[in-house]
C-alpha atoms as a PDB file:
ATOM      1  CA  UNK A   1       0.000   0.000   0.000  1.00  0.00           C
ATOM      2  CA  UNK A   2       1.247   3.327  -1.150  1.00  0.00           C
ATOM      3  CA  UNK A   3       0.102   7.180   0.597  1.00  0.00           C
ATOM      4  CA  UNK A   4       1.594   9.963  -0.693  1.00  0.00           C
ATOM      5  CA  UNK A   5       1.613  13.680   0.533  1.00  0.00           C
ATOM      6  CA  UNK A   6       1.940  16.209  -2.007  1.00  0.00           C
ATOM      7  CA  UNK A   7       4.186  18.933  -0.352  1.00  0.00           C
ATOM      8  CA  UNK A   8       4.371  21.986  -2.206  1.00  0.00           C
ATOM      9  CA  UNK A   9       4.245  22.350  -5.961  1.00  0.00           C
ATOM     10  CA  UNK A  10       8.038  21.735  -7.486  1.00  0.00           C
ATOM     11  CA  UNK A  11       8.950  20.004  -3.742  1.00  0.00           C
ATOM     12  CA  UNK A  12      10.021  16.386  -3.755  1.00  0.00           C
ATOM     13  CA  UNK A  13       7.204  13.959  -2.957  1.00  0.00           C
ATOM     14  CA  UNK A  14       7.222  12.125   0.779  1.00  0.00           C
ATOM     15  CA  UNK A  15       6.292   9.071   0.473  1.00  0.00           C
ATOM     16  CA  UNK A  16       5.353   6.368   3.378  1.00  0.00           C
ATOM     17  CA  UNK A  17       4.677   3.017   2.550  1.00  0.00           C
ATOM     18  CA  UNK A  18       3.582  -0.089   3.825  1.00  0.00           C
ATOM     19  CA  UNK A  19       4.237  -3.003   1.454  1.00  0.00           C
ATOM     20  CA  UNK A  20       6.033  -5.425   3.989  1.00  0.00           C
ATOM     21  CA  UNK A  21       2.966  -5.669   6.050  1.00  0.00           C
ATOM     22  CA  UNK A  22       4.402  -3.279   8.908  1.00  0.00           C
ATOM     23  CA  UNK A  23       2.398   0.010   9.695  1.00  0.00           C
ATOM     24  CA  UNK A  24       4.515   1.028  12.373  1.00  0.00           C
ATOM     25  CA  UNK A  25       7.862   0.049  14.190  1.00  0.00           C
ATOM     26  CA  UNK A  26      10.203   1.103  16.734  1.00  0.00           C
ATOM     27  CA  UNK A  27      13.544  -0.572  17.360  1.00  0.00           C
ATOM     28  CA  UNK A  28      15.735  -0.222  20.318  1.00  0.00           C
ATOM     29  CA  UNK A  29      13.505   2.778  21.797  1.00  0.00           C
ATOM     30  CA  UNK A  30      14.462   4.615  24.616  1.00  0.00           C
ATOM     31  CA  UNK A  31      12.721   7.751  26.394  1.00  0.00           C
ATOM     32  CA  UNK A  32      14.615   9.513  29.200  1.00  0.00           C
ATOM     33  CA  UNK A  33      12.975  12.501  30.903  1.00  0.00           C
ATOM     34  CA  UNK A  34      15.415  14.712  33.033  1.00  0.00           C
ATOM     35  CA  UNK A  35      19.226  14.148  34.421  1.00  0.00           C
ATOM     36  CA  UNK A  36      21.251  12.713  37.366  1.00  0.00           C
ATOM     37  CA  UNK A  37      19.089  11.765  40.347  1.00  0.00           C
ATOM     38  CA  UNK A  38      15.916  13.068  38.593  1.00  0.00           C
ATOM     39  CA  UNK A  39      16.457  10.656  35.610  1.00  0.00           C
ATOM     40  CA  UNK A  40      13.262   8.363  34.767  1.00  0.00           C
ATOM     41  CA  UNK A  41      13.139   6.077  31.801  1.00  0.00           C
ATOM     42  CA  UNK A  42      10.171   6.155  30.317  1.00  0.00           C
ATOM     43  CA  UNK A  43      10.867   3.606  27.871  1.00  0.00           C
ATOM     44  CA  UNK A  44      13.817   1.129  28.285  1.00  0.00           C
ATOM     45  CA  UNK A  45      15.053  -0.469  24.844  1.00  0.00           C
ATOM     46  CA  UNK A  46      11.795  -1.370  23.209  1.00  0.00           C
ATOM     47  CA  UNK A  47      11.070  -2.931  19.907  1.00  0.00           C
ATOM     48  CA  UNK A  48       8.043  -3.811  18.322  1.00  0.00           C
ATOM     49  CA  UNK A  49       6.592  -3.961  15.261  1.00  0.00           C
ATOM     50  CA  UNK A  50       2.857  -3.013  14.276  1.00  0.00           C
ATOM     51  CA  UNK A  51       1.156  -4.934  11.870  1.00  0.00           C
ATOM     52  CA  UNK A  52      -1.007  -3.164   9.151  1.00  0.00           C
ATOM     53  CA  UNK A  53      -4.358  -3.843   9.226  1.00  0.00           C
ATOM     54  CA  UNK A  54      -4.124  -4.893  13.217  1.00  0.00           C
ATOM     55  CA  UNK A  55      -5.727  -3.805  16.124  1.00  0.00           C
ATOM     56  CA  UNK A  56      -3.502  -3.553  19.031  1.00  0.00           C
ATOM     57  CA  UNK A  57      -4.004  -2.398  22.602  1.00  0.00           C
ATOM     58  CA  UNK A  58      -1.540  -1.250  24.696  1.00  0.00           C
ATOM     59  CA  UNK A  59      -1.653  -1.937  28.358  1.00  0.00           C
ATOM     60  CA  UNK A  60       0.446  -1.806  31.529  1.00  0.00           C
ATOM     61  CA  UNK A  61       0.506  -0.006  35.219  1.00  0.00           C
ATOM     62  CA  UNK A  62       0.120   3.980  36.061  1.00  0.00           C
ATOM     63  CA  UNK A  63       4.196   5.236  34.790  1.00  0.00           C
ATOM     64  CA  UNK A  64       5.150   1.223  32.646  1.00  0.00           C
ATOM     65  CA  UNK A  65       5.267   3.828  29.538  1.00  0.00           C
ATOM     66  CA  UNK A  66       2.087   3.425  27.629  1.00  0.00           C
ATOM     67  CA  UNK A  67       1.604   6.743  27.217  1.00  0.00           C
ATOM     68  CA  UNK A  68       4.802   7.408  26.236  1.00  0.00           C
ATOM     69  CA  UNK A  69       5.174   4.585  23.606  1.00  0.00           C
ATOM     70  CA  UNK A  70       2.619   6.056  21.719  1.00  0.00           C
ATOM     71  CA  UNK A  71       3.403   8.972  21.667  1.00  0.00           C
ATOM     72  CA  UNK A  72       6.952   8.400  20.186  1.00  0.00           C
ATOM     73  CA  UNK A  73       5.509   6.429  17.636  1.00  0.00           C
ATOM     74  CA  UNK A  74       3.279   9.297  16.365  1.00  0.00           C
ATOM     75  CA  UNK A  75       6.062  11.598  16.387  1.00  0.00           C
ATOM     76  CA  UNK A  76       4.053  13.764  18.913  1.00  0.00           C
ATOM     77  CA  UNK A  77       7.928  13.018  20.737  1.00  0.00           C
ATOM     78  CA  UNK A  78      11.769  12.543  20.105  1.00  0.00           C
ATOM     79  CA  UNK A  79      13.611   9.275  21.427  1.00  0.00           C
ATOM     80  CA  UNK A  80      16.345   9.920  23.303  1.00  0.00           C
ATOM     81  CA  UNK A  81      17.925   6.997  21.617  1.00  0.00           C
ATOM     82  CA  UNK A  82      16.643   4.021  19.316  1.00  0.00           C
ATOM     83  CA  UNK A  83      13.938   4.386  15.703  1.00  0.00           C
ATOM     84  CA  UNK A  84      10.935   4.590  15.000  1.00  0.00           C
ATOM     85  CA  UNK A  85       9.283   4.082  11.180  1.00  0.00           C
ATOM     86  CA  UNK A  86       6.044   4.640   9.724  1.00  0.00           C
ATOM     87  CA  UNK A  87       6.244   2.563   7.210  1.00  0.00           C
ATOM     88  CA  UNK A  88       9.334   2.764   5.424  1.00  0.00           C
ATOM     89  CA  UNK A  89       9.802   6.044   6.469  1.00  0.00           C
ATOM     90  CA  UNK A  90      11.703   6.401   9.928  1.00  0.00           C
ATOM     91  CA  UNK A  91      10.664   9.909  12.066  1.00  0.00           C
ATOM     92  CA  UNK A  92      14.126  10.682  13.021  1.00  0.00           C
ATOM     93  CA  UNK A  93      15.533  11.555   9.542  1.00  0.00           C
ATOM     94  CA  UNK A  94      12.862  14.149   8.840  1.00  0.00           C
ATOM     95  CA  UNK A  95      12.824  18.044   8.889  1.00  0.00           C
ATOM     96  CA  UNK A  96      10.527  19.385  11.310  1.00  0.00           C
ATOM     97  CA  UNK A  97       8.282  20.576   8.189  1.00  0.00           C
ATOM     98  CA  UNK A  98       8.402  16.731   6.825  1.00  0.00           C
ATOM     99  CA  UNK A  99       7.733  15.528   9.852  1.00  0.00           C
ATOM    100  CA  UNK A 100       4.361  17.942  10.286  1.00  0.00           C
ATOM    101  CA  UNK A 101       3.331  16.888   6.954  1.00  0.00           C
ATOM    102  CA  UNK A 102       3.458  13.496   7.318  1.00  0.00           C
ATOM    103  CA  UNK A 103       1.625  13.347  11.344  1.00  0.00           C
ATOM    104  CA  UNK A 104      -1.550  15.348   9.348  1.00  0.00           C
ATOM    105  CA  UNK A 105      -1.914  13.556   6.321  1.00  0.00           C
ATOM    106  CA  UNK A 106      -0.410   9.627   7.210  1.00  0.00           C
ATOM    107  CA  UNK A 107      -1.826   9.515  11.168  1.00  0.00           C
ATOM    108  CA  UNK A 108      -4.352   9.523  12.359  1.00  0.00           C
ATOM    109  CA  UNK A 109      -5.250  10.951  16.417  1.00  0.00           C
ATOM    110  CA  UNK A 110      -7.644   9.900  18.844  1.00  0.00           C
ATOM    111  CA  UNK A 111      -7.477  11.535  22.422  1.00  0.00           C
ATOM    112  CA  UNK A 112      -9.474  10.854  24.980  1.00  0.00           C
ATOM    113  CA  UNK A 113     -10.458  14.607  24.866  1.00  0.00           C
ATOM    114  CA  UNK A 114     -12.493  15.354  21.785  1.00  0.00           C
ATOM    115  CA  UNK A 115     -10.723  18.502  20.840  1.00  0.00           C
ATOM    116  CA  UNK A 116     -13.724  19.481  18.388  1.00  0.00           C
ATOM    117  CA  UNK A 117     -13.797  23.038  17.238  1.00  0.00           C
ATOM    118  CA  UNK A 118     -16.956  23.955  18.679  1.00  0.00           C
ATOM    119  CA  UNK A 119     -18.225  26.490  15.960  1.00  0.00           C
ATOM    120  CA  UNK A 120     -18.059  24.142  13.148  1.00  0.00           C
ATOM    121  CA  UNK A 121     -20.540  21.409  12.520  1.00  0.00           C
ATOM    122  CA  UNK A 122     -19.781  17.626  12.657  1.00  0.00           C
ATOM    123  CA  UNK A 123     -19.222  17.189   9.012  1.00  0.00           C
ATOM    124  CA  UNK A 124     -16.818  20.255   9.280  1.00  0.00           C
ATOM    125  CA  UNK A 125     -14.961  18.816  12.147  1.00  0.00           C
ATOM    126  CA  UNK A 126     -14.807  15.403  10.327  1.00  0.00           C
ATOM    127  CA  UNK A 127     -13.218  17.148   7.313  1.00  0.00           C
ATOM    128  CA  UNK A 128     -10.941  19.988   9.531  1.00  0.00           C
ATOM    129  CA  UNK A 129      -7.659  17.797   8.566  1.00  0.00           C
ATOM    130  CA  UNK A 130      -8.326  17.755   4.965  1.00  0.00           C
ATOM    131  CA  UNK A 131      -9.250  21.973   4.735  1.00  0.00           C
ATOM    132  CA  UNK A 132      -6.343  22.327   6.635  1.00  0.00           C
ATOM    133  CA  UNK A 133      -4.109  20.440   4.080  1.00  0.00           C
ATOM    134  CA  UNK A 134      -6.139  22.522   1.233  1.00  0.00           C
ATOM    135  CA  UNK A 135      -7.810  18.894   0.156  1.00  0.00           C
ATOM    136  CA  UNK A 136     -11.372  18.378  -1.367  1.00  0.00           C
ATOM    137  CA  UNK A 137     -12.412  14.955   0.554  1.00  0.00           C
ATOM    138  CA  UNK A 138     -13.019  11.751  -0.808  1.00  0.00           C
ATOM    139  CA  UNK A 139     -16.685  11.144  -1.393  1.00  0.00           C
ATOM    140  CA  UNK A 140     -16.931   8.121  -1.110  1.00  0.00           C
ATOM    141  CA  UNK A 141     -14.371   7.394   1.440  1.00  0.00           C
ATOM    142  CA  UNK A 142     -16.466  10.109   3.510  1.00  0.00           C
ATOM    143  CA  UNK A 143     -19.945   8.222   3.412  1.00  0.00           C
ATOM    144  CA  UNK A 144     -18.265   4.717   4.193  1.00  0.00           C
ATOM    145  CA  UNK A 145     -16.459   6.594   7.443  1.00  0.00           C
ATOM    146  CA  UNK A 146     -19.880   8.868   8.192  1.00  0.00           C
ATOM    147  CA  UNK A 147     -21.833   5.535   7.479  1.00  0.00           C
ATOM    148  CA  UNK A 148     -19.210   2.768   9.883  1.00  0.00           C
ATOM    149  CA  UNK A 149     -19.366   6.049  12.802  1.00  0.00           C
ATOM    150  CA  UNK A 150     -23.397   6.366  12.451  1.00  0.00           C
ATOM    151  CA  UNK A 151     -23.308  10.121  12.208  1.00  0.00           C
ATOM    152  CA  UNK A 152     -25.391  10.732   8.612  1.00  0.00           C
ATOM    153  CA  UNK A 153     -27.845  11.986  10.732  1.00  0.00           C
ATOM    154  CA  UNK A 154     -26.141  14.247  12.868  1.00  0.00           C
ATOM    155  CA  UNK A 155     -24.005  15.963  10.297  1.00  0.00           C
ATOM    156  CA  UNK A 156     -25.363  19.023  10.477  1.00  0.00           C
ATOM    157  CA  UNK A 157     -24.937  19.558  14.821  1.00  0.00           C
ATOM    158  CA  UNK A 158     -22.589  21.166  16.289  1.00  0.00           C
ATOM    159  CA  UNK A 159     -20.433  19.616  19.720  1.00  0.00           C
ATOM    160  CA  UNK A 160     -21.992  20.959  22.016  1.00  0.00           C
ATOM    161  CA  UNK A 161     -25.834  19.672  20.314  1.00  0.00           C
ATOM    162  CA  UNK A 162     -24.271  16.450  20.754  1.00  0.00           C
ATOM    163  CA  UNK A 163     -23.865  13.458  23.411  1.00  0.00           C
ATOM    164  CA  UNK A 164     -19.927  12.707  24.687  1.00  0.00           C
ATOM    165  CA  UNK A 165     -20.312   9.237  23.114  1.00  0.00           C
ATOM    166  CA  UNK A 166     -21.114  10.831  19.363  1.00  0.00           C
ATOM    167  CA  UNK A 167     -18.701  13.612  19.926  1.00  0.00           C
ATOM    168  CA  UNK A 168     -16.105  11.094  20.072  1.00  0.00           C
ATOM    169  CA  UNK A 169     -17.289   9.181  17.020  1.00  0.00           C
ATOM    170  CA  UNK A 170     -16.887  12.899  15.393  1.00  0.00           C
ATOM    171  CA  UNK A 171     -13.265  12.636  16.336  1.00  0.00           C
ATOM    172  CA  UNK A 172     -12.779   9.425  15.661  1.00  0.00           C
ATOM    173  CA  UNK A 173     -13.963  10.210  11.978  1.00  0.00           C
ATOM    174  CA  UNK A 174     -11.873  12.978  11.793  1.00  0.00           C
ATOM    175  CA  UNK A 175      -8.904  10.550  12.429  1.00  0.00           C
ATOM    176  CA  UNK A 176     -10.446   8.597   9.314  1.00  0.00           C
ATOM    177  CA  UNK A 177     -10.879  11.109   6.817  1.00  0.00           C
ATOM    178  CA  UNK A 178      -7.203  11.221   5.624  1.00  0.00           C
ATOM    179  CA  UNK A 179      -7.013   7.653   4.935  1.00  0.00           C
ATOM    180  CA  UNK A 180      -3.914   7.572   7.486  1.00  0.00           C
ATOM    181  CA  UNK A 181      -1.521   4.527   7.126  1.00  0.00           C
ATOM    182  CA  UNK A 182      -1.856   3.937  10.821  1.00  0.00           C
ATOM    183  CA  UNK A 183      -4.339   5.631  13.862  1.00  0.00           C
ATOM    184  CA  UNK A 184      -3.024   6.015  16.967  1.00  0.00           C
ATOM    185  CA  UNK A 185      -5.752   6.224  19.918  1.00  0.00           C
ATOM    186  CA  UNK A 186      -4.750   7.247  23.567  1.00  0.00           C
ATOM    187  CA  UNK A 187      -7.551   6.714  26.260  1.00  0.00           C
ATOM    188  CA  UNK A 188      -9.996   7.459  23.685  1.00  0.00           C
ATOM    189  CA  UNK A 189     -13.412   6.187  25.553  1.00  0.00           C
ATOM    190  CA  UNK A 190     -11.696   7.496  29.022  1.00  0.00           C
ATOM    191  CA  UNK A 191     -14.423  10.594  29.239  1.00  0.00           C
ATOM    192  CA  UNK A 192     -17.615   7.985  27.935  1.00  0.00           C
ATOM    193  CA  UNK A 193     -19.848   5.825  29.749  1.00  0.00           C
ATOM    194  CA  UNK A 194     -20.052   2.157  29.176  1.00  0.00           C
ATOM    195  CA  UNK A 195     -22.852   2.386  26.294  1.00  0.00           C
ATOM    196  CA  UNK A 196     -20.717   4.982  24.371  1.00  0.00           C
ATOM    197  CA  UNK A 197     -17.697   3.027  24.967  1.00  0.00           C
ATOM    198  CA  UNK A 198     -19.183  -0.073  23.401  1.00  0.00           C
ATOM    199  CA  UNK A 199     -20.369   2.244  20.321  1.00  0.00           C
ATOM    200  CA  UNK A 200     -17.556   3.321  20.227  1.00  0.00           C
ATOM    201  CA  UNK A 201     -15.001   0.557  20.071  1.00  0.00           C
ATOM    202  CA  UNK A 202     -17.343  -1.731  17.456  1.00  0.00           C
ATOM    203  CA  UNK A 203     -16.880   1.307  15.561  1.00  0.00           C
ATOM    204  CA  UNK A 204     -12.970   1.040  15.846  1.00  0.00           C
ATOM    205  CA  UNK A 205     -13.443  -2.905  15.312  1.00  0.00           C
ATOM    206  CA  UNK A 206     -15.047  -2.412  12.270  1.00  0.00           C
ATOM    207  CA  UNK A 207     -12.451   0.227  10.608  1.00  0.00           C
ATOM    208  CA  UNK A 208     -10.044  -2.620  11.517  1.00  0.00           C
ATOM    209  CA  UNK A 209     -12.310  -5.363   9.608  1.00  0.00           C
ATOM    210  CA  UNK A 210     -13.972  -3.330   6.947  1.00  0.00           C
ATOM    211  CA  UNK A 211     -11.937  -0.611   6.237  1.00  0.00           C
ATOM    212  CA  UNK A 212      -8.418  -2.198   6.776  1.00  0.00           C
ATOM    213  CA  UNK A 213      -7.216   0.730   9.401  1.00  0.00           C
ATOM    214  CA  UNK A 214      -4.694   0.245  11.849  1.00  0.00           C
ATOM    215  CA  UNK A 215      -5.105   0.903  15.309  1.00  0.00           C
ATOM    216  CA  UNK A 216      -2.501   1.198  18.140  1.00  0.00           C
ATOM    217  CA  UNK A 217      -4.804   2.043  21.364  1.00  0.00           C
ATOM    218  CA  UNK A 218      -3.594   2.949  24.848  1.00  0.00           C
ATOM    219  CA  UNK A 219      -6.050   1.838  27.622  1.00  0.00           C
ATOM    220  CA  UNK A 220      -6.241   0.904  31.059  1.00  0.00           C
ATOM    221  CA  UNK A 221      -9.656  -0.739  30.244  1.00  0.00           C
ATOM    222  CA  UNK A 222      -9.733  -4.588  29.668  1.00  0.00           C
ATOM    223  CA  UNK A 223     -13.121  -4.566  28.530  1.00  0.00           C
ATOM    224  CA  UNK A 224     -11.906  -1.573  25.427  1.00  0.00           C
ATOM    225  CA  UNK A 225      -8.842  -3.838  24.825  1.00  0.00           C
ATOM    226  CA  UNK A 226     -10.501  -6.893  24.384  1.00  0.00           C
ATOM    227  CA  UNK A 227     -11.391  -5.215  21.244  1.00  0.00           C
ATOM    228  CA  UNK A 228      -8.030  -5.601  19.787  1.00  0.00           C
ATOM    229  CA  UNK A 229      -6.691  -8.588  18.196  1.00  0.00           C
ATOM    230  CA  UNK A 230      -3.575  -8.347  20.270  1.00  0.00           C
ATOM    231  CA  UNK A 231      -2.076  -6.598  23.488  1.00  0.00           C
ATOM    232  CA  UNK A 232       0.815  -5.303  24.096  1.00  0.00           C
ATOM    233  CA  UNK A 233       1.902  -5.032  28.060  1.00  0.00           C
ATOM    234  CA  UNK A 234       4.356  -3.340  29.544  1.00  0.00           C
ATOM    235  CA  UNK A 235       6.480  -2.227  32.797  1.00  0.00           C
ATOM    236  CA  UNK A 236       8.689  -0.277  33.639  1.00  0.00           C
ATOM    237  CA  UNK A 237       9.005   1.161  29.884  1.00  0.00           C
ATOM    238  CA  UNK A 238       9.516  -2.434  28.624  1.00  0.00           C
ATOM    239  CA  UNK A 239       7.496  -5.000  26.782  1.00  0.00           C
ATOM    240  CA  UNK A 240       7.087  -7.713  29.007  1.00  0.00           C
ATOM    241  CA  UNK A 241       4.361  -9.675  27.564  1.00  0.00           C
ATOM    242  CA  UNK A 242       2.101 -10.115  24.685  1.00  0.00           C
ATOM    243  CA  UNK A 243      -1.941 -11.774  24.152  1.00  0.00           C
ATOM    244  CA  UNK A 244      -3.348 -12.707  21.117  1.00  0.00           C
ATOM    245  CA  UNK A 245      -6.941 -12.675  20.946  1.00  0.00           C
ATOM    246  CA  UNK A 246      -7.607 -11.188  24.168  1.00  0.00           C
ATOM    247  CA  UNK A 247     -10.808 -11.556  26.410  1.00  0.00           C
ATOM    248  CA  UNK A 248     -11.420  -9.806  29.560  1.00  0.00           C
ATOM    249  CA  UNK A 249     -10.888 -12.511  31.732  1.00  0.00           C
ATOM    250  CA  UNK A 250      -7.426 -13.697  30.161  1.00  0.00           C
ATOM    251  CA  UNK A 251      -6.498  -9.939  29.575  1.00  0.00           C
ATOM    252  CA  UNK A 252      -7.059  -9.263  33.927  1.00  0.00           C
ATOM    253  CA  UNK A 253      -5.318 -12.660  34.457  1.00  0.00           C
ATOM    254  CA  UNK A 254      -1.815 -11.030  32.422  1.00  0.00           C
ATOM    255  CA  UNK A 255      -2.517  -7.942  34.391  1.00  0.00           C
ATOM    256  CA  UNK A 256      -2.511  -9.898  37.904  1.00  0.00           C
ATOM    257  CA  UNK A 257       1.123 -11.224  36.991  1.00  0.00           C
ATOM    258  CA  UNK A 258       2.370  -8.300  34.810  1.00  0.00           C
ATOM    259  CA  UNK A 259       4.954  -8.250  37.880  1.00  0.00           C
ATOM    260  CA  UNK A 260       6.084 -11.455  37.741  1.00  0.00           C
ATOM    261  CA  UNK A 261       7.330 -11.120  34.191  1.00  0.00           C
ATOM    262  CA  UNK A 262       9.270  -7.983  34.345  1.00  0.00           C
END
């Protein structure tokens, strides 16, 4: 699969692609924060790849380095030390202008704040990235998001005429829209109640199954992971253990012993 973002007229084309099955990857990653005494290692060496078309959850205790594993692999941060690709393109060799370019058109965001603009309308929100990039959207590709989200309805509302559980949807649209090679979701149904939250995540399920997006989610929530097809845990800023398949029984059983295997 080839995504392209047309810089500027006459500029050279960056390219990310993600023909050897690998959305994202990060090799030898480590995260320090501060010096001497006050030194904390956020993350601690850690590699792993992320399979295109996969849904993975990301788990661990308060401080193991969820948090900060994704957000190194979004490029919202700089390793200290160690890559980190997007398909074959790794973060570390682009310009800070690149770099932009490729976080608004290649990834997609999903916070557990909504961060809608509150004076435009849900179909304006969904399509914010594009207008911002100058882009006409995809027709199509905008029903078959509108259409898996269940917003055709509500297209016209703004935030604030709408619940929590579809203003997330909005966002989680938004993070669509692009066609991004990978979507990277942090907390995302942290501010919903348990009827959003399942809206919500059959709604991520589906972009996985239908649509063929990628999803790297951070959660504390076994019942949200056991969404994904696979979990990542970790402690201490290290992976420490892995579940395929996960169910919320077998995903609070790793959690009991995450401990043990650090």
């Amino acid at each position: 699969m080839l995504y392209r973002s047309q810089i500027d007229p006459g500029d050279s084309m960056l390219e990310t692609t993600t023909g050897n099955g690998i959305a994202a990857r990060m090799h030898d990653g480590v995260k320090i924060y501060g010096t001497g005494d006050a030194e904390v290692r956020a993350l601690d060496g850690v590699t792993k790849d992320f399979v295109a078309g996969q849904f993975t959850a990301i788990m661990g205790p308060s401080g193991s380095g969820k948090s900060t594993l994704l957000h190194t692999l979004a490029g919202l941060d700089d390793l200290t030390s160690g890559t980190v690709h997007i398909g074959d393109t790794e973060l570390g060799t682009l310009k800070d202008r690149d770099l932009t370019i490729l976080r608004r058109e290649q990834v997609g965001f999903i916070f557990q704040a909504f961060n809608l603009i509150p004076t435009l309308n849900a179909e304006e929100n969904i399509n914010l990235p594009l207008s911002i990039a100058g882009n006409e959207p995809d027709e199509e590709w905008f029903n078959q998001v509108v259409t898996a989200v269940g917003m055709e309805d509500r297209l016209d509302h703004r935030p604030a005429e709408l619940s929590g559980g579809q203003q997330q949807r909005v966002a989680a649209a938004r993070a669509l829209i692009t066609k991004p090679t990978i979507v990277y979701a942090d907390e995302p149904s942290g501010n919903l109640d348990s009827k959003a939250e399942a809206e919500l995540m059959q709604f991520m399920r589906r972009t996985v199954d239908e649509l063929q997006q990628t999803i790297v989610m951070v959660t504390h929530d076994p019942v949200a992971a056991s969404y994904s097809d696979r979990i990542v845990f970790l402690d201490d800023g290290k992976c420490v253990d892995e579940l395929a398949n996960p169910t919320v029984e077998s995903i609070l059983e790793h959690m009991k012993h995450l401990g043990e295997q650090a």
